[in-house]
N, C-alpha and C. Protein backbone atom coordinates (compact mmCIF):
# COMPACT_ATOMS: atom_id res chain seq x y z
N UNK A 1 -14.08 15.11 -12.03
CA UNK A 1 -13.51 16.21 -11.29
C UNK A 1 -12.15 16.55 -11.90
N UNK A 2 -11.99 17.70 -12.16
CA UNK A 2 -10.50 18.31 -12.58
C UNK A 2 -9.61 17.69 -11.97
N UNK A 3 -8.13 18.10 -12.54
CA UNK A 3 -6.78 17.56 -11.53
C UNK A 3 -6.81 18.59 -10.59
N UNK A 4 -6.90 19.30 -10.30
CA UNK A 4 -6.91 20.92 -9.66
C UNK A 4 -7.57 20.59 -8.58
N UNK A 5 -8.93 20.26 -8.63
CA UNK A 5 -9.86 20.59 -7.71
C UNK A 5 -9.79 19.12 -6.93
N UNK A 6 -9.57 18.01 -7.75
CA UNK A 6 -9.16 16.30 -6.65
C UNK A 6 -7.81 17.21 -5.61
N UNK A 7 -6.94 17.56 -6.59
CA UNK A 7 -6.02 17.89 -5.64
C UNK A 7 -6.14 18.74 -4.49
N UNK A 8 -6.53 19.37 -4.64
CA UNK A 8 -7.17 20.28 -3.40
C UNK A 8 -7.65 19.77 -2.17
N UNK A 9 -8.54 18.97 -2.86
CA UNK A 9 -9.84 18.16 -2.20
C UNK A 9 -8.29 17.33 -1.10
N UNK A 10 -7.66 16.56 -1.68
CA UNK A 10 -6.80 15.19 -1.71
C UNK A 10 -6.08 16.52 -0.30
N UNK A 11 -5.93 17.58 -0.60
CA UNK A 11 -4.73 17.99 0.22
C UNK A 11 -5.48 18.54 1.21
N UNK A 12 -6.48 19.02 1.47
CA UNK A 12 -7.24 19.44 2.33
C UNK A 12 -7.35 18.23 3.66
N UNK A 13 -7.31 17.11 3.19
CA UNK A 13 -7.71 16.05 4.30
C UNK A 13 -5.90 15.84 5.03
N UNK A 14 -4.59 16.28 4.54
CA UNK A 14 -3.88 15.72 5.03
C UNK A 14 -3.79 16.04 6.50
N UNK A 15 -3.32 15.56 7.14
CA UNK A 15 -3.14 15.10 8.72
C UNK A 15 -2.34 16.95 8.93
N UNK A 16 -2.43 17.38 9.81
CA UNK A 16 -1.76 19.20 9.93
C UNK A 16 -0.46 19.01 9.92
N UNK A 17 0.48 17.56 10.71
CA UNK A 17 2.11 17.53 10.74
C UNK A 17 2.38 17.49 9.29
N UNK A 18 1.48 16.63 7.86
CA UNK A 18 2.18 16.40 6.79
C UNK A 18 1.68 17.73 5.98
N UNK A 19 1.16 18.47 6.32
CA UNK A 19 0.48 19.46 5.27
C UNK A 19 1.73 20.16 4.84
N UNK A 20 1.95 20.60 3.39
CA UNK A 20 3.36 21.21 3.06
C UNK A 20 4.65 20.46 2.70
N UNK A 21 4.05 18.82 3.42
CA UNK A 21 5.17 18.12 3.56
C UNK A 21 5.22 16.90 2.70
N UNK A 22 3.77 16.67 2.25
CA UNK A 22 3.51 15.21 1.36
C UNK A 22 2.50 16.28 0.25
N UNK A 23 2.17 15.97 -0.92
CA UNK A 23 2.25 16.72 -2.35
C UNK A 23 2.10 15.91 -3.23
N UNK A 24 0.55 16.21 -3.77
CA UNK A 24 0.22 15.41 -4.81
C UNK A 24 0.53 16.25 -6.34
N UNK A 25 0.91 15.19 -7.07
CA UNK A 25 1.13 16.25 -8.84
C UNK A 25 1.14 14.91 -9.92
N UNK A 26 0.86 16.11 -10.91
CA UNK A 26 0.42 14.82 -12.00
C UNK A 26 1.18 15.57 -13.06
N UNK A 27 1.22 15.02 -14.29
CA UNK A 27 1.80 15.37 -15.98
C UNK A 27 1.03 14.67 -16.73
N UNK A 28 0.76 14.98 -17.54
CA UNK A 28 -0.18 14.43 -19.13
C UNK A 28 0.81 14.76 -20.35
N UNK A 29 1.05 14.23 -21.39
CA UNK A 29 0.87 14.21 -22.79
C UNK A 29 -0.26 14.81 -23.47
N UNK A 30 -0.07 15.92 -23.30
CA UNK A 30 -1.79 16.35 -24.49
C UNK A 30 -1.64 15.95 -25.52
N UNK A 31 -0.79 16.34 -26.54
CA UNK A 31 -0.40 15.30 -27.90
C UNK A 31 0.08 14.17 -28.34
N UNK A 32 0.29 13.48 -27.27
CA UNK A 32 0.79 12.18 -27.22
C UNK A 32 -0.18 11.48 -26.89
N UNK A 33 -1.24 10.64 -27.99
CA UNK A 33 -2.49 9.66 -27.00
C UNK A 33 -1.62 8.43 -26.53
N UNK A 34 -0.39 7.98 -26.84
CA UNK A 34 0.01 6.96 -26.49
C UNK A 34 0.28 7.10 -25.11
N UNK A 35 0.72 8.24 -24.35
CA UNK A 35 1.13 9.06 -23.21
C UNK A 35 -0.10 8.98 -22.20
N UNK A 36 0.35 8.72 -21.23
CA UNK A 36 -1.07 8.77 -20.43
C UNK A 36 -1.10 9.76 -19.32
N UNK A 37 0.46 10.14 -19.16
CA UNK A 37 0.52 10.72 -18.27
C UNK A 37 1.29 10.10 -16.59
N UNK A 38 1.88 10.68 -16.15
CA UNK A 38 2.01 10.37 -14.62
C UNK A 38 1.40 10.60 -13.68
N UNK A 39 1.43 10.33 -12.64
CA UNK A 39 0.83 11.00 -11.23
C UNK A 39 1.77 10.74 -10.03
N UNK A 40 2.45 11.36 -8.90
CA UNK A 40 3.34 11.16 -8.24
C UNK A 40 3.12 11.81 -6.99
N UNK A 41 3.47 11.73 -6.09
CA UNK A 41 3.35 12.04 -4.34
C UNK A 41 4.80 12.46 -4.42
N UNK A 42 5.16 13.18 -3.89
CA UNK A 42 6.33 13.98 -3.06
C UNK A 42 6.24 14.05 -1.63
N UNK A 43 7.24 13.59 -1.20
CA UNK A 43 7.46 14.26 0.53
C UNK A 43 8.74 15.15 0.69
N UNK A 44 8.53 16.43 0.96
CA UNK A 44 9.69 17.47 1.46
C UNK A 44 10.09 17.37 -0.20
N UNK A 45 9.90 17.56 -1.12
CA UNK A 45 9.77 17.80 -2.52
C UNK A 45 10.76 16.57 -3.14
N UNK A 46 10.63 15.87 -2.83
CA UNK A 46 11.49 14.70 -3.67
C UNK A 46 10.07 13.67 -3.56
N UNK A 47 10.60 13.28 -5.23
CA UNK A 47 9.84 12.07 -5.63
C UNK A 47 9.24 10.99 -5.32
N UNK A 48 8.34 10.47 -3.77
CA UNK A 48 8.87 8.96 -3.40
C UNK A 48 8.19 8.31 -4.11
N UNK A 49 6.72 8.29 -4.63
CA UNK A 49 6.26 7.53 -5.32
C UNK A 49 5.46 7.67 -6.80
N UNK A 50 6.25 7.59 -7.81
CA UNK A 50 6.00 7.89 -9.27
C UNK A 50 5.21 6.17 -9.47
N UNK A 51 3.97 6.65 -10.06
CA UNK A 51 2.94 5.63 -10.35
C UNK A 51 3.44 4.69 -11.94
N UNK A 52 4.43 5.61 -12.43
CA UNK A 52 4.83 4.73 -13.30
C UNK A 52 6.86 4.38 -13.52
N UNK A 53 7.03 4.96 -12.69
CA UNK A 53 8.31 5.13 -12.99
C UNK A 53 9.41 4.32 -11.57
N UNK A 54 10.19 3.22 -12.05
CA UNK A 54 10.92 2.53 -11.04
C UNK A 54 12.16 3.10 -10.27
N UNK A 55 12.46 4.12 -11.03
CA UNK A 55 13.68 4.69 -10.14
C UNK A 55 13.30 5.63 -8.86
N UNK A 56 12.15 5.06 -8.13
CA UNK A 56 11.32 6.25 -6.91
C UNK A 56 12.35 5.50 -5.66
N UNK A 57 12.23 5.92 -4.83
CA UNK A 57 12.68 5.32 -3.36
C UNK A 57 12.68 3.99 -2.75
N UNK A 58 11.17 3.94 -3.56
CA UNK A 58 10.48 2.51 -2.89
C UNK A 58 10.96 1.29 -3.62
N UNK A 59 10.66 0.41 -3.63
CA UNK A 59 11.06 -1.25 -3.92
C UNK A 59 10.10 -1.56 -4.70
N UNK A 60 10.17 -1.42 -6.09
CA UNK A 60 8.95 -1.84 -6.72
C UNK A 60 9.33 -3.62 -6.86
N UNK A 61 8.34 -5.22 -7.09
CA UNK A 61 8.63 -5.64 -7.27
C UNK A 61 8.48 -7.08 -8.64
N UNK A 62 8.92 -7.19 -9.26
CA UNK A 62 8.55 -7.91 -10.54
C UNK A 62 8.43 -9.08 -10.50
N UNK A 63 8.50 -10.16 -9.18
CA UNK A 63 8.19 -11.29 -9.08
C UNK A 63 7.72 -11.87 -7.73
N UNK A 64 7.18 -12.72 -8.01
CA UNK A 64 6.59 -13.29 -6.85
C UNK A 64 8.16 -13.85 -5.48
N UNK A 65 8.56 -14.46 -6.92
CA UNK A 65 10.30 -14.87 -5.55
C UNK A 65 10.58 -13.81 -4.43
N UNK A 66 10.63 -12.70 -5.54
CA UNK A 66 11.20 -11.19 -4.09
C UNK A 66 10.92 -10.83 -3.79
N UNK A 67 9.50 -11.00 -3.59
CA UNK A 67 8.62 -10.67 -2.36
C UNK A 67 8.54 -12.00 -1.17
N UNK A 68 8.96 -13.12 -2.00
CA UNK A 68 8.75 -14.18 -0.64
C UNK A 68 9.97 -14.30 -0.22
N UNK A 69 11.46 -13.65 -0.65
CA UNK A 69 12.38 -13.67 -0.28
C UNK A 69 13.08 -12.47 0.60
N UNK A 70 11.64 -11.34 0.25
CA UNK A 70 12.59 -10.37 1.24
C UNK A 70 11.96 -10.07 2.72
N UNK A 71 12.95 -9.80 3.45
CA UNK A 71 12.90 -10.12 4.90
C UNK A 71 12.15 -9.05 5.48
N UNK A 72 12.11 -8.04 4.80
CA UNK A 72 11.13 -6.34 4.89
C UNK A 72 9.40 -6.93 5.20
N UNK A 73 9.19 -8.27 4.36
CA UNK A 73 7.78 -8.38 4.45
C UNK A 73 7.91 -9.01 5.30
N UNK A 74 6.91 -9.19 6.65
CA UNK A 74 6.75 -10.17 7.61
C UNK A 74 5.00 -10.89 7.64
N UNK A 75 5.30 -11.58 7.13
CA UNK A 75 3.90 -12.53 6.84
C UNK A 75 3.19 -13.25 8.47
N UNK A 76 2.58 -12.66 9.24
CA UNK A 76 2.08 -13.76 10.29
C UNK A 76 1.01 -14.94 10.56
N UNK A 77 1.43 -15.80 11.13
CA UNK A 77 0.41 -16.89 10.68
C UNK A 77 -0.19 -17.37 11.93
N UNK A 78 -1.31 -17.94 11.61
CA UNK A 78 -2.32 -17.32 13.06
C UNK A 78 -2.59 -19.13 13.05
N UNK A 79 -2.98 -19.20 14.79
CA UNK A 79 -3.25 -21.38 14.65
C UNK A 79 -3.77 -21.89 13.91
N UNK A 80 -4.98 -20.84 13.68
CA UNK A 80 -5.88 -21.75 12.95
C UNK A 80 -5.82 -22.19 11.56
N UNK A 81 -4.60 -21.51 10.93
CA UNK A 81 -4.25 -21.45 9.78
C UNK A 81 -3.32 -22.91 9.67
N UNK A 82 -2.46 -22.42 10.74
CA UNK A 82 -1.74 -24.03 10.85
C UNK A 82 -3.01 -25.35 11.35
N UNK A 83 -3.46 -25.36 12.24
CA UNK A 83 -4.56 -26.25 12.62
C UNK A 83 -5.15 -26.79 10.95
N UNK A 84 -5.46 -26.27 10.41
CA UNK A 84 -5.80 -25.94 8.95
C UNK A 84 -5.33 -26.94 7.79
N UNK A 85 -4.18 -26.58 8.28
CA UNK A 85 -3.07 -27.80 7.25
C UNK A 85 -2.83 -28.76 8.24
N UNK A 86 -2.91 -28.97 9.64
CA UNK A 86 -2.74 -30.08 10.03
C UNK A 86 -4.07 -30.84 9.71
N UNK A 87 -5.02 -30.99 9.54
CA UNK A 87 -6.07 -31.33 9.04
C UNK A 87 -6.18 -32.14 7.86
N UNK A 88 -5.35 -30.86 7.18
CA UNK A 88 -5.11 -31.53 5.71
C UNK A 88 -4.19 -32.57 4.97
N UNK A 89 -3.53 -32.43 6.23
CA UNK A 89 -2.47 -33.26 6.05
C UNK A 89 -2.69 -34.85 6.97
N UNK A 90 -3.70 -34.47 7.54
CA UNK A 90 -3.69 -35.35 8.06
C UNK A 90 -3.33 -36.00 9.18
N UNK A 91 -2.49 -35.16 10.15
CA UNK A 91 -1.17 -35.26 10.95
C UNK A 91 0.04 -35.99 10.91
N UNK A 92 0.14 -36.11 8.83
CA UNK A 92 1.56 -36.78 8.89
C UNK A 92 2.33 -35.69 8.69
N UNK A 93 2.42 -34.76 8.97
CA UNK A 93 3.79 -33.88 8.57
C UNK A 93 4.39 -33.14 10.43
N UNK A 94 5.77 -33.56 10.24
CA UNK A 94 6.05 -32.97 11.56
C UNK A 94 5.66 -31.58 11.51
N UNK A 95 5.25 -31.15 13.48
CA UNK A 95 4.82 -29.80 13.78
C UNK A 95 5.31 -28.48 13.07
N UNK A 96 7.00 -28.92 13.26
CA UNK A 96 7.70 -27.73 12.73
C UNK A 96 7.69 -27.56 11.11
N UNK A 97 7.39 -28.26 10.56
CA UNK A 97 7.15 -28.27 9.08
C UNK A 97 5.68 -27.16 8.85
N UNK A 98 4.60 -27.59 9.07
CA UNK A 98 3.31 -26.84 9.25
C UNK A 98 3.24 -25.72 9.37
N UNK A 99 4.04 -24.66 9.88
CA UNK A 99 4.03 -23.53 9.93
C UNK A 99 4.99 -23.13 8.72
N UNK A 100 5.87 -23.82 8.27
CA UNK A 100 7.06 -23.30 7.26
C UNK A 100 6.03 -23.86 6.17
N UNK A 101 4.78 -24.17 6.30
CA UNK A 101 3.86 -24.72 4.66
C UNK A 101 2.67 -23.52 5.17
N UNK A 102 2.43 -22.98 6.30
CA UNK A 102 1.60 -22.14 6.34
C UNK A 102 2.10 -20.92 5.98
N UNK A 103 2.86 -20.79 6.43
CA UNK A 103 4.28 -19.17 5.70
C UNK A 103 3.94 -19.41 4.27
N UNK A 104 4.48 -20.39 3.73
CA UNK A 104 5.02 -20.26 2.36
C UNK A 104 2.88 -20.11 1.26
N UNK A 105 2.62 -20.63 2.08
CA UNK A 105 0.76 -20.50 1.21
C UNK A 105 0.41 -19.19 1.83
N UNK A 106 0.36 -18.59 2.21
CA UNK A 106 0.23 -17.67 2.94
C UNK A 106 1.10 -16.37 2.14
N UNK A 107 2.50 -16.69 2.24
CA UNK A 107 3.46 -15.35 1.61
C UNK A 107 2.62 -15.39 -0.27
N UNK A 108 2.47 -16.47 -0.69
CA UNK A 108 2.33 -16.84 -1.87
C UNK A 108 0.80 -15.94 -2.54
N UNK A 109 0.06 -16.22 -1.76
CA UNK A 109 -1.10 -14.87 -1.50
C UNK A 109 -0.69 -13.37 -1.52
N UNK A 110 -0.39 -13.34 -0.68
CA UNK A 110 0.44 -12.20 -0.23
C UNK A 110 1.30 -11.54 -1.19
N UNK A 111 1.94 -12.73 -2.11
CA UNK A 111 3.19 -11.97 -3.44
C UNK A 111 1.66 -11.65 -4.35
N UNK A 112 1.21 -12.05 -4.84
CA UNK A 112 0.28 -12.25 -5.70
C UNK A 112 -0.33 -10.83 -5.59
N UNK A 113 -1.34 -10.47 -4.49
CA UNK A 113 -1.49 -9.27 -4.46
C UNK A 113 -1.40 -8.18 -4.30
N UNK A 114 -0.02 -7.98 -4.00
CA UNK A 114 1.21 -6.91 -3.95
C UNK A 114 1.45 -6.68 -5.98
N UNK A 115 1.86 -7.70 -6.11
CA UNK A 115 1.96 -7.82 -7.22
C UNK A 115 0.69 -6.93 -8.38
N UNK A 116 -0.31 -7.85 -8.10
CA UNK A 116 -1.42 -7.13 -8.90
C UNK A 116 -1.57 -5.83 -8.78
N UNK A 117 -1.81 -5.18 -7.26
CA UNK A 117 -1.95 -4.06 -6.65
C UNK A 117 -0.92 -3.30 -7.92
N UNK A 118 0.36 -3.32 -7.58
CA UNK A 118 1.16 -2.49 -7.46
C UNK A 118 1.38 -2.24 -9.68
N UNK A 119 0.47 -3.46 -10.22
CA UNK A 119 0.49 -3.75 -11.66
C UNK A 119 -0.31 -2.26 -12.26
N UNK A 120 -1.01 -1.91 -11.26
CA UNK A 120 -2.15 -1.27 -11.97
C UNK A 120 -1.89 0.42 -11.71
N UNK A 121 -0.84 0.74 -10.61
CA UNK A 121 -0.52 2.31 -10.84
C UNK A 121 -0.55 2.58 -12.07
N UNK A 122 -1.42 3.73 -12.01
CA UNK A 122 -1.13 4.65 -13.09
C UNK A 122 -1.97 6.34 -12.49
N UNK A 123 -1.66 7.27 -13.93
CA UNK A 123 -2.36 8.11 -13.60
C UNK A 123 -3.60 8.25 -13.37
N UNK A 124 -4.60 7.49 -14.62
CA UNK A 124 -5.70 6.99 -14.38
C UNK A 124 -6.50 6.72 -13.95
N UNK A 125 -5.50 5.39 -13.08
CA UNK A 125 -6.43 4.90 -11.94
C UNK A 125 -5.81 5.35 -10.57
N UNK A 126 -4.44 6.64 -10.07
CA UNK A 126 -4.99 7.20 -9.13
C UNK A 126 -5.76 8.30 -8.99
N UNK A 127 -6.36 8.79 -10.52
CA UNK A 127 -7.71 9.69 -10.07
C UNK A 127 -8.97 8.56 -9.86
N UNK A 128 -9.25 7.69 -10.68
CA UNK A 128 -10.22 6.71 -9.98
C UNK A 128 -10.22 6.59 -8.35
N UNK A 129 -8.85 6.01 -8.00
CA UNK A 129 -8.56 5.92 -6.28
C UNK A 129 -9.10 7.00 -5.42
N UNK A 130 -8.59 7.94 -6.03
CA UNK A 130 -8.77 9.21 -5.52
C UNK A 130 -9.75 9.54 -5.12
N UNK A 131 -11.00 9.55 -5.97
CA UNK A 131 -11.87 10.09 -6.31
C UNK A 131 -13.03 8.51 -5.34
N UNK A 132 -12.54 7.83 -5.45
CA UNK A 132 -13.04 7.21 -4.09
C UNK A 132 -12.90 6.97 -3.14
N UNK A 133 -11.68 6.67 -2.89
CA UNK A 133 -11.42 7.69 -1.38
C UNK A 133 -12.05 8.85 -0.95
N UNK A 134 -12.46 9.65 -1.59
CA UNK A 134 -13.16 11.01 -0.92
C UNK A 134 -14.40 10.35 -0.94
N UNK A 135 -15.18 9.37 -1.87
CA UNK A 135 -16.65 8.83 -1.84
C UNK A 135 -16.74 8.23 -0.27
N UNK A 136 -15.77 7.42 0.07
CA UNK A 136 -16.14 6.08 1.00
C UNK A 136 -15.90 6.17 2.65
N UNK A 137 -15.86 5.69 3.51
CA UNK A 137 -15.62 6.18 4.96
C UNK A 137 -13.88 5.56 5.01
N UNK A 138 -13.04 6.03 5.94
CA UNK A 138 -11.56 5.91 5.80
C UNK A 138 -11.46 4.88 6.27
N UNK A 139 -12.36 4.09 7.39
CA UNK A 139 -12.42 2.80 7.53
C UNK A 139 -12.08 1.48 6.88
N UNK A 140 -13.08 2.66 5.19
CA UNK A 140 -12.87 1.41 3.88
C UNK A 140 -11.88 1.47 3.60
N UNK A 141 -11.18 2.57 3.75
CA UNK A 141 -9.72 2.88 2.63
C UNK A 141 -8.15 2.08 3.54
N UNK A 142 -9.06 2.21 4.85
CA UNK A 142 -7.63 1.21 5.55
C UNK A 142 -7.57 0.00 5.26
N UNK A 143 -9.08 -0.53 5.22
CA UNK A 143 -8.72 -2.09 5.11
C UNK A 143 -8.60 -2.18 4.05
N UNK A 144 -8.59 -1.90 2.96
CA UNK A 144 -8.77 -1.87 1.41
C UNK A 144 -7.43 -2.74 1.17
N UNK A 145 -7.42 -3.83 0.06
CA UNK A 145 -5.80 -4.08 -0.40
C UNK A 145 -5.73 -3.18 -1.69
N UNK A 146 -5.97 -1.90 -1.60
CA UNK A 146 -5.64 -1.31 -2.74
C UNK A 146 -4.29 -0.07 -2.18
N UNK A 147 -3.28 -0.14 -2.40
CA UNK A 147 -2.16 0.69 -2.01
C UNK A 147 -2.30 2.31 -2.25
N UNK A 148 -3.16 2.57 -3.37
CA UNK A 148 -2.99 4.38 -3.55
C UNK A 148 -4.22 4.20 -1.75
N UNK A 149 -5.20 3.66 -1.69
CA UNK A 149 -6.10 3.87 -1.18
C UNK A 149 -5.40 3.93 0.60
N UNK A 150 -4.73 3.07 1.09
CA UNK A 150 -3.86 2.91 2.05
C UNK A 150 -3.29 3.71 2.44
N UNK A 151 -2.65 4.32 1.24
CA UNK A 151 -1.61 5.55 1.35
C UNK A 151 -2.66 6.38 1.63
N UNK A 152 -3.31 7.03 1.35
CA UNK A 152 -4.64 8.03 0.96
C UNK A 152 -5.14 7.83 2.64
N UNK A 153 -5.15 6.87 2.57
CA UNK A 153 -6.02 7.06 3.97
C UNK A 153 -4.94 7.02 5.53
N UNK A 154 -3.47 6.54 5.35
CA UNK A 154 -2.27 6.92 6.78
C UNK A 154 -2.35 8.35 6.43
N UNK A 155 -1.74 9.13 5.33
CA UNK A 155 -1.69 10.74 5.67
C UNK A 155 -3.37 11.49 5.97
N UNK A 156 -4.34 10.93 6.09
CA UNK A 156 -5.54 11.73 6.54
C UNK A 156 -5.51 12.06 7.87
N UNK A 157 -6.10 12.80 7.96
CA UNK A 157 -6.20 13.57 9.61
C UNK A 157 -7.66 13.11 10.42
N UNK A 158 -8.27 12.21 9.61
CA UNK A 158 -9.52 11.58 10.37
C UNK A 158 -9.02 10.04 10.76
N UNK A 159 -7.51 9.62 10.44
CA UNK A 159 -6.98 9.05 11.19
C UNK A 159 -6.19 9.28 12.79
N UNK A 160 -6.59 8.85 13.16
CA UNK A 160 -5.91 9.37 14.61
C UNK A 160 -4.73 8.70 15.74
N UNK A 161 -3.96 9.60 16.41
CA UNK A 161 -2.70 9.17 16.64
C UNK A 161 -3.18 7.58 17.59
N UNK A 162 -4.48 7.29 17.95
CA UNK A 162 -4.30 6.02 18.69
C UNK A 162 -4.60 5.45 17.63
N UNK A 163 -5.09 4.86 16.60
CA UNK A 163 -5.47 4.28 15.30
C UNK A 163 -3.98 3.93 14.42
N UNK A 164 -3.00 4.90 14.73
CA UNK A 164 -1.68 4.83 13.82
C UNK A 164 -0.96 3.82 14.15
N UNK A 165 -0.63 4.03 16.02
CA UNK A 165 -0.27 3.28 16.78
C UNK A 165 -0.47 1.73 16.75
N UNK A 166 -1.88 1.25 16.79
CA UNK A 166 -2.13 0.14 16.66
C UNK A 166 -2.33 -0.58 15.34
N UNK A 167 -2.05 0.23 14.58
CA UNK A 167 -1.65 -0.77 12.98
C UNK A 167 -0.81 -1.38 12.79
N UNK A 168 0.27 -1.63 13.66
CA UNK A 168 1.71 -1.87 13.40
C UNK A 168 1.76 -3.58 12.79
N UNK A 169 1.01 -4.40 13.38
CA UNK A 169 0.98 -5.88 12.52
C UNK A 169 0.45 -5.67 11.72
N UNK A 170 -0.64 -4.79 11.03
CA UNK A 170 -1.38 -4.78 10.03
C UNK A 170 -0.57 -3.86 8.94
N UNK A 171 -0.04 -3.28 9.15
CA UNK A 171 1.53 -3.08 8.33
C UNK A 171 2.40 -3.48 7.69
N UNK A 172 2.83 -4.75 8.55
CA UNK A 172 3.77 -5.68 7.83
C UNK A 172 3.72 -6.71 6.87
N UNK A 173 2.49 -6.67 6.41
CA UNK A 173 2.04 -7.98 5.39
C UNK A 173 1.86 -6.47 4.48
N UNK A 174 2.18 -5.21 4.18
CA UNK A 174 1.36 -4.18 3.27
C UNK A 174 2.76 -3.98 2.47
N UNK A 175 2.85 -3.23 1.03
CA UNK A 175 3.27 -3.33 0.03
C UNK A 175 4.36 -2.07 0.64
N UNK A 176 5.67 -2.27 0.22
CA UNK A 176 6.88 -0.93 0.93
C UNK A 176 5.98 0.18 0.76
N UNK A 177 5.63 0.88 -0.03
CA UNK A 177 4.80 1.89 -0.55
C UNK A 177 3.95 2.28 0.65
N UNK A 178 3.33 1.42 1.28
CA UNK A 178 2.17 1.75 2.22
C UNK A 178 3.17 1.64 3.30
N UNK A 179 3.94 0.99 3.74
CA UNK A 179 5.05 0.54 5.05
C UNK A 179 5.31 2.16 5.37
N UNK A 180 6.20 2.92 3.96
CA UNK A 180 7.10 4.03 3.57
C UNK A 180 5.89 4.66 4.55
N UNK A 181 4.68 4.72 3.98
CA UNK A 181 3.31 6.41 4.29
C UNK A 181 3.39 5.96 5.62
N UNK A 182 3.20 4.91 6.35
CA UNK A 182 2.64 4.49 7.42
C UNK A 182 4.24 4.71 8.70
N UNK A 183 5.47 4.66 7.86
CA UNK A 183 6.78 5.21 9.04
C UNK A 183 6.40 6.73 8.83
N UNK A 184 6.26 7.42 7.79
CA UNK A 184 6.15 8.82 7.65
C UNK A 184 5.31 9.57 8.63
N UNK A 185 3.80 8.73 9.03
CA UNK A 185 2.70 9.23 9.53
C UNK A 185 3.37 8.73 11.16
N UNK A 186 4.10 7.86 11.41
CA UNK A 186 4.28 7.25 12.86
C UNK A 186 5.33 8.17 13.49
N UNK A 187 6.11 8.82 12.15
CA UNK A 187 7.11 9.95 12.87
C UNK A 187 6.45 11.21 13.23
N UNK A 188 4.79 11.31 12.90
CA UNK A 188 4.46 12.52 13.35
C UNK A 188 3.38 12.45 14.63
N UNK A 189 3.32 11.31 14.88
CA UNK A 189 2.77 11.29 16.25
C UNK A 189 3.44 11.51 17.39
């Protein structure tokens, strides 16, 4: 599918508060094969998320440390997870320890695929994204750990204002990028 006609497609589904207001655009290198091109989202015409470029709004991040160090991500950890390592441990490790070893295996996941996710923007592969997102039900695209797909699917309008509402823990383990779409979409309910 053309850039033209994804885009269309891509803008046709946005939610009616963001229409005008969130803006998909791309750039290529025609003579440059080394060039691949960009692809970028705008809200109210500024830049927030350039698929290749670090100076955007958002927090891109290059290691696993600063993602387990910053306080923006909130990792939650559920009993059975602790139950889990008490098991494994055997019940020699004090209570309060167990949850600070379930955090830290847990965030450590968590850096990892933020990480990967966020390795693979490009122009490329958000027409791939793209272009499945319009294939799949939005269902898939929420739970998805793929971030263009996340994003793609808070500004749709077959999301709905009780559906926005109740994402809010399922939010906080998600990459700034998706956090950013998901405050944007919560200010228009």
């Amino acid at each position: 599918m053309s850039w033209s006609k994804l885009k269309k497609n891509l803008e046709s589904f946005l939610c009616p508060a963001l229409e005008g207001k969130v803006e998909y655009s791309a750039s290529s290198y025609r003579y440059l094969p080394d060039k691949a091109g960009t692809c970028y989202i705008t809200v109210d015409k500024k830049n927030v998320l350039n698929m290749k470029d670090t100076s955007t709004s958002i927090r891109w991040y290059q290691t696993e440390l600063e993602i387990k160090n910053d306080s923006n991500i909130q990792i939650p950890i559920s009993n059975e997870e602790i139950e889990a390592i008490r098991k494994e441990t055997k019940g020699m490790v004090p209570e309060d320890r167990l949850e600070v070893m379930a955090k830290g295996r847990k965030s450590s996941v968590c850096a990892k695929e933020l990480l990967s996710a966020q390795s693979t923007l490009s122009k490329s592969n958000f027409v791939v994204a793209a272009n499945h997102f319009l294939s799949i039900p939005i269902e898939e695209s929420i739970e998805s750990d793929d971030i263009l797909l996340n994003i793609l699917a808070l500004v749709d309008r077959r999301v709905g204002k009780k559906r926005i509402l109740n994402m809010t823990e399922q939010m906080k383990s998600k990459h700034p990028a998706v956090q950013y779409f998901y405050e944007l979409r919560l200010s228009t309910v």
